[in-house]
N, C-alpha and C. Protein backbone atom coordinates (compact mmCIF):
# COMPACT_ATOMS: atom_id res chain seq x y z
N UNK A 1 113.40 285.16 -1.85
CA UNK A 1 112.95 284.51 -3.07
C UNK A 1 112.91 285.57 -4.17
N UNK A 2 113.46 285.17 -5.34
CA UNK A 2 113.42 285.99 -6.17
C UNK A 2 112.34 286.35 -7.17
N UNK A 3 111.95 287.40 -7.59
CA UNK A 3 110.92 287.39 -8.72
C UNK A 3 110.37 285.74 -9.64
N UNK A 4 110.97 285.68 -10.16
CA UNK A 4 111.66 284.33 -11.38
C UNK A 4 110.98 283.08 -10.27
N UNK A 5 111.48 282.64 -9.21
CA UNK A 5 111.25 282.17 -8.29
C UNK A 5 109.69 281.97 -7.60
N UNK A 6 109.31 283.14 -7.49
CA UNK A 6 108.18 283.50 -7.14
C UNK A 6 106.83 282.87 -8.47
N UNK A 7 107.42 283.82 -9.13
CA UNK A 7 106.65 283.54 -10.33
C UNK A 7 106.69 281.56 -10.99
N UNK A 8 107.60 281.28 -10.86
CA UNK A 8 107.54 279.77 -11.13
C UNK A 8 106.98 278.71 -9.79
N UNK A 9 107.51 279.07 -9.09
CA UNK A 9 106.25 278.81 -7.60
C UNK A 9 104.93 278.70 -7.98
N UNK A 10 104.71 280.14 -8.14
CA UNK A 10 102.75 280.70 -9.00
C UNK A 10 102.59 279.52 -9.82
N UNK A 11 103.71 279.45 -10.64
CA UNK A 11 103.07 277.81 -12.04
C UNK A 11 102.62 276.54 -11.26
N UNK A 12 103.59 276.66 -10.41
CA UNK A 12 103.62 274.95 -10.11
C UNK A 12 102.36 274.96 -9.27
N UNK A 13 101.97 275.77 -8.06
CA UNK A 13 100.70 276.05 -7.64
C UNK A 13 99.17 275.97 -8.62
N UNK A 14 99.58 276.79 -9.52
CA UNK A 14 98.18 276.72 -10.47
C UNK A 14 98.22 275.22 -11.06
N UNK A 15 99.30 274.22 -11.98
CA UNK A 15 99.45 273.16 -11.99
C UNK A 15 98.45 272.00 -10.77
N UNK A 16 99.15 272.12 -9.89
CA UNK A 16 98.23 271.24 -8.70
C UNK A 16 96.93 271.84 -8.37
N UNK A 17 96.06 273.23 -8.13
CA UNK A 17 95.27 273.50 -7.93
C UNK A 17 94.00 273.19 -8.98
N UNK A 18 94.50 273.10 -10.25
CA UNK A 18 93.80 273.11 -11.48
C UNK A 18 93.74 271.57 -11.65
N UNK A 19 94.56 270.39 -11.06
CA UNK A 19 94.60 269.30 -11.85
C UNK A 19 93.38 268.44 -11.34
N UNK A 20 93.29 267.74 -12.50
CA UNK A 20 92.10 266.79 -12.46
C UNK A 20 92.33 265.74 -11.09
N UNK A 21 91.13 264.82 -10.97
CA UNK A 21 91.85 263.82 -10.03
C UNK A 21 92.96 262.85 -10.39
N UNK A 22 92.50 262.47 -11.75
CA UNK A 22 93.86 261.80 -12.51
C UNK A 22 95.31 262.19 -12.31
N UNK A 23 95.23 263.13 -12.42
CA UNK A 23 96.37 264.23 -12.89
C UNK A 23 97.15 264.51 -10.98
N UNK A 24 96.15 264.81 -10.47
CA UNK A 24 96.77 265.02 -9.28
C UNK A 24 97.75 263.72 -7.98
N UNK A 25 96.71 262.24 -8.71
CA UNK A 25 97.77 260.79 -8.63
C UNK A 25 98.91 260.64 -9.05
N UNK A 26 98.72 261.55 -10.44
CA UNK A 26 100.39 261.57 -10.86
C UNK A 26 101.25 262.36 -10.25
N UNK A 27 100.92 263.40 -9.99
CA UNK A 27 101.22 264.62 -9.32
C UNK A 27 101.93 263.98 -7.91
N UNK A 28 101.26 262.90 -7.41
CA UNK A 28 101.90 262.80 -6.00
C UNK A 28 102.42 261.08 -6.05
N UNK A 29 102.58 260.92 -7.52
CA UNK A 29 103.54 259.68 -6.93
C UNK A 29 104.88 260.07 -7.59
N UNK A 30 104.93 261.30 -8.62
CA UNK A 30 105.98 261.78 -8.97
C UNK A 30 106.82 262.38 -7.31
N UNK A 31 106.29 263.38 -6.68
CA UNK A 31 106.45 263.73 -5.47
C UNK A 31 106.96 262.64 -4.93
N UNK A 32 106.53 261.70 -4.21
CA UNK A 32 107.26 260.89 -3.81
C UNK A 32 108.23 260.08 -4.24
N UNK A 33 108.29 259.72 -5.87
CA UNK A 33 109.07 259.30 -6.02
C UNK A 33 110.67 260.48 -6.60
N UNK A 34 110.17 261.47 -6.12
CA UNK A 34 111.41 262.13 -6.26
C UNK A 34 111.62 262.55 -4.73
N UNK A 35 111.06 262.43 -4.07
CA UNK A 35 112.02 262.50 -2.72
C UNK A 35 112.43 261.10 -2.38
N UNK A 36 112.07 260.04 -2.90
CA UNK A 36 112.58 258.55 -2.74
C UNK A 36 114.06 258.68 -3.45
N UNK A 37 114.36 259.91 -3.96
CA UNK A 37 115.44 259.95 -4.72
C UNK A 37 116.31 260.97 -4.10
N UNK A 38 115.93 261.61 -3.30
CA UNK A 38 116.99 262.43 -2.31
C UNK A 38 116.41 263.81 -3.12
N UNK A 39 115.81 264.10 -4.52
CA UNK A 39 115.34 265.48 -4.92
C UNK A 39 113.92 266.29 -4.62
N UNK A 40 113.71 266.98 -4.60
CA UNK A 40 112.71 268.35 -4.45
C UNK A 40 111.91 267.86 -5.70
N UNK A 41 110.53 268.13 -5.64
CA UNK A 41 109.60 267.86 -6.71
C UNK A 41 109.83 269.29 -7.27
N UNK A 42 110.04 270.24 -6.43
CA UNK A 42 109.90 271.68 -7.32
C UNK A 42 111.09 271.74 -8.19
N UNK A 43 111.81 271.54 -7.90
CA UNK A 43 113.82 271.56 -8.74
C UNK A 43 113.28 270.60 -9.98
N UNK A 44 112.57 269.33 -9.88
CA UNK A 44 112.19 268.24 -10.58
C UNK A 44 111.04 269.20 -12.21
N UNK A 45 110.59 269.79 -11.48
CA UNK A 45 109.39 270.90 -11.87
C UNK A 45 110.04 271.80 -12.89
N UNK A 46 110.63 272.22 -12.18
CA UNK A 46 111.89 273.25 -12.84
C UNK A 46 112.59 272.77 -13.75
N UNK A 47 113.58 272.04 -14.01
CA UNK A 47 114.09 271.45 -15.03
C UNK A 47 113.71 270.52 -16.06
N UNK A 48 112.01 270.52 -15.87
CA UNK A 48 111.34 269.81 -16.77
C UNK A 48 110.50 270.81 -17.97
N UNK A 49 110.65 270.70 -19.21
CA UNK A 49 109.78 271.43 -19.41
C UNK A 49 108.02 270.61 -20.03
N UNK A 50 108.41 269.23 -19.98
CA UNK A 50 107.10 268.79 -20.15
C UNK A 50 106.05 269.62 -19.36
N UNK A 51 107.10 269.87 -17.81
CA UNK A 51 106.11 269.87 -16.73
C UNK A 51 105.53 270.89 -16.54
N UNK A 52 106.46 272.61 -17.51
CA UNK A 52 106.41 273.16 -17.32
C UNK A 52 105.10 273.56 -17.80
N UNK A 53 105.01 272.74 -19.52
CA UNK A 53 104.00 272.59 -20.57
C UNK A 53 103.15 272.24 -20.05
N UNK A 54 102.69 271.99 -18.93
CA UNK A 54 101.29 271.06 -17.97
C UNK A 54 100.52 269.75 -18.19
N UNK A 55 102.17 268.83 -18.79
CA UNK A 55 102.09 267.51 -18.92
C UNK A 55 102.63 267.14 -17.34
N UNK A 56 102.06 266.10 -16.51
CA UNK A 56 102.72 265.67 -15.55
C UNK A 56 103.46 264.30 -16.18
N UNK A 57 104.76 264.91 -16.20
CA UNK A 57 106.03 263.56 -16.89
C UNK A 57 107.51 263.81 -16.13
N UNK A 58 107.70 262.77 -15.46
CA UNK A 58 109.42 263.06 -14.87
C UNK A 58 110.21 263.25 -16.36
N UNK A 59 111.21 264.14 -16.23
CA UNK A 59 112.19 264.09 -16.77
C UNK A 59 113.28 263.14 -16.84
N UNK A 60 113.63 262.57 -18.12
CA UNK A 60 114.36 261.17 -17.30
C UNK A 60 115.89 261.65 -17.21
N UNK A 61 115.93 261.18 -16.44
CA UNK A 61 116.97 260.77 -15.57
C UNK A 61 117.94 259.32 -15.44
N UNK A 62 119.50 259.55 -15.28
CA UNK A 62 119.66 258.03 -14.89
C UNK A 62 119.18 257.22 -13.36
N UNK A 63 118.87 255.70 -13.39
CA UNK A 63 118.61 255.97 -12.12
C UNK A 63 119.99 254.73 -11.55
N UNK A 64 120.34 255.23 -10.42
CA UNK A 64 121.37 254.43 -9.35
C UNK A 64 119.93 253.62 -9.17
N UNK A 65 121.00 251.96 -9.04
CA UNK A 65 120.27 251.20 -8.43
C UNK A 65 120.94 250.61 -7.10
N UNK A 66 120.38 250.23 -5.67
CA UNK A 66 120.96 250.09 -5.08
C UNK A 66 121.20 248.36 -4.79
N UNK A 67 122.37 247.61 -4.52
CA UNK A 67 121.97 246.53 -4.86
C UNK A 67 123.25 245.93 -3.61
């Protein structure tokens, strides 16, 4: 793991450790609904910068529907 890596790990950790109870519902239906999507909440984390800002908000995305 690289520095960069490490250190953005550290965010996303302080993020969930610090969040309210509110905050931490969002926290885990985002989680699931990004592995309902085949992605990593941390990659999800990463390329967000709402999330980075310590808003819990998916980044949107298109979504496949399956039908």
């Amino acid at each position: 793991m690289t520095p960069r890596e490490r250190k953005d790990l550290q965010k996303l950790d302080d993020l969930v450790l610090n969040a309210s109870l509110g905050e931490l519902k969002k926290i885990q239906e985002l989680d699931q609904q990004t592995q309902m999507e085949g992605q990593s909440f941390y990659d999800v984390y990463l390329d967000s910068t709402s999330l980075i800002n310590q808003n819990i908000k998916k980044s949107s995305r298109p979504h496949s529907s399956f039908k």
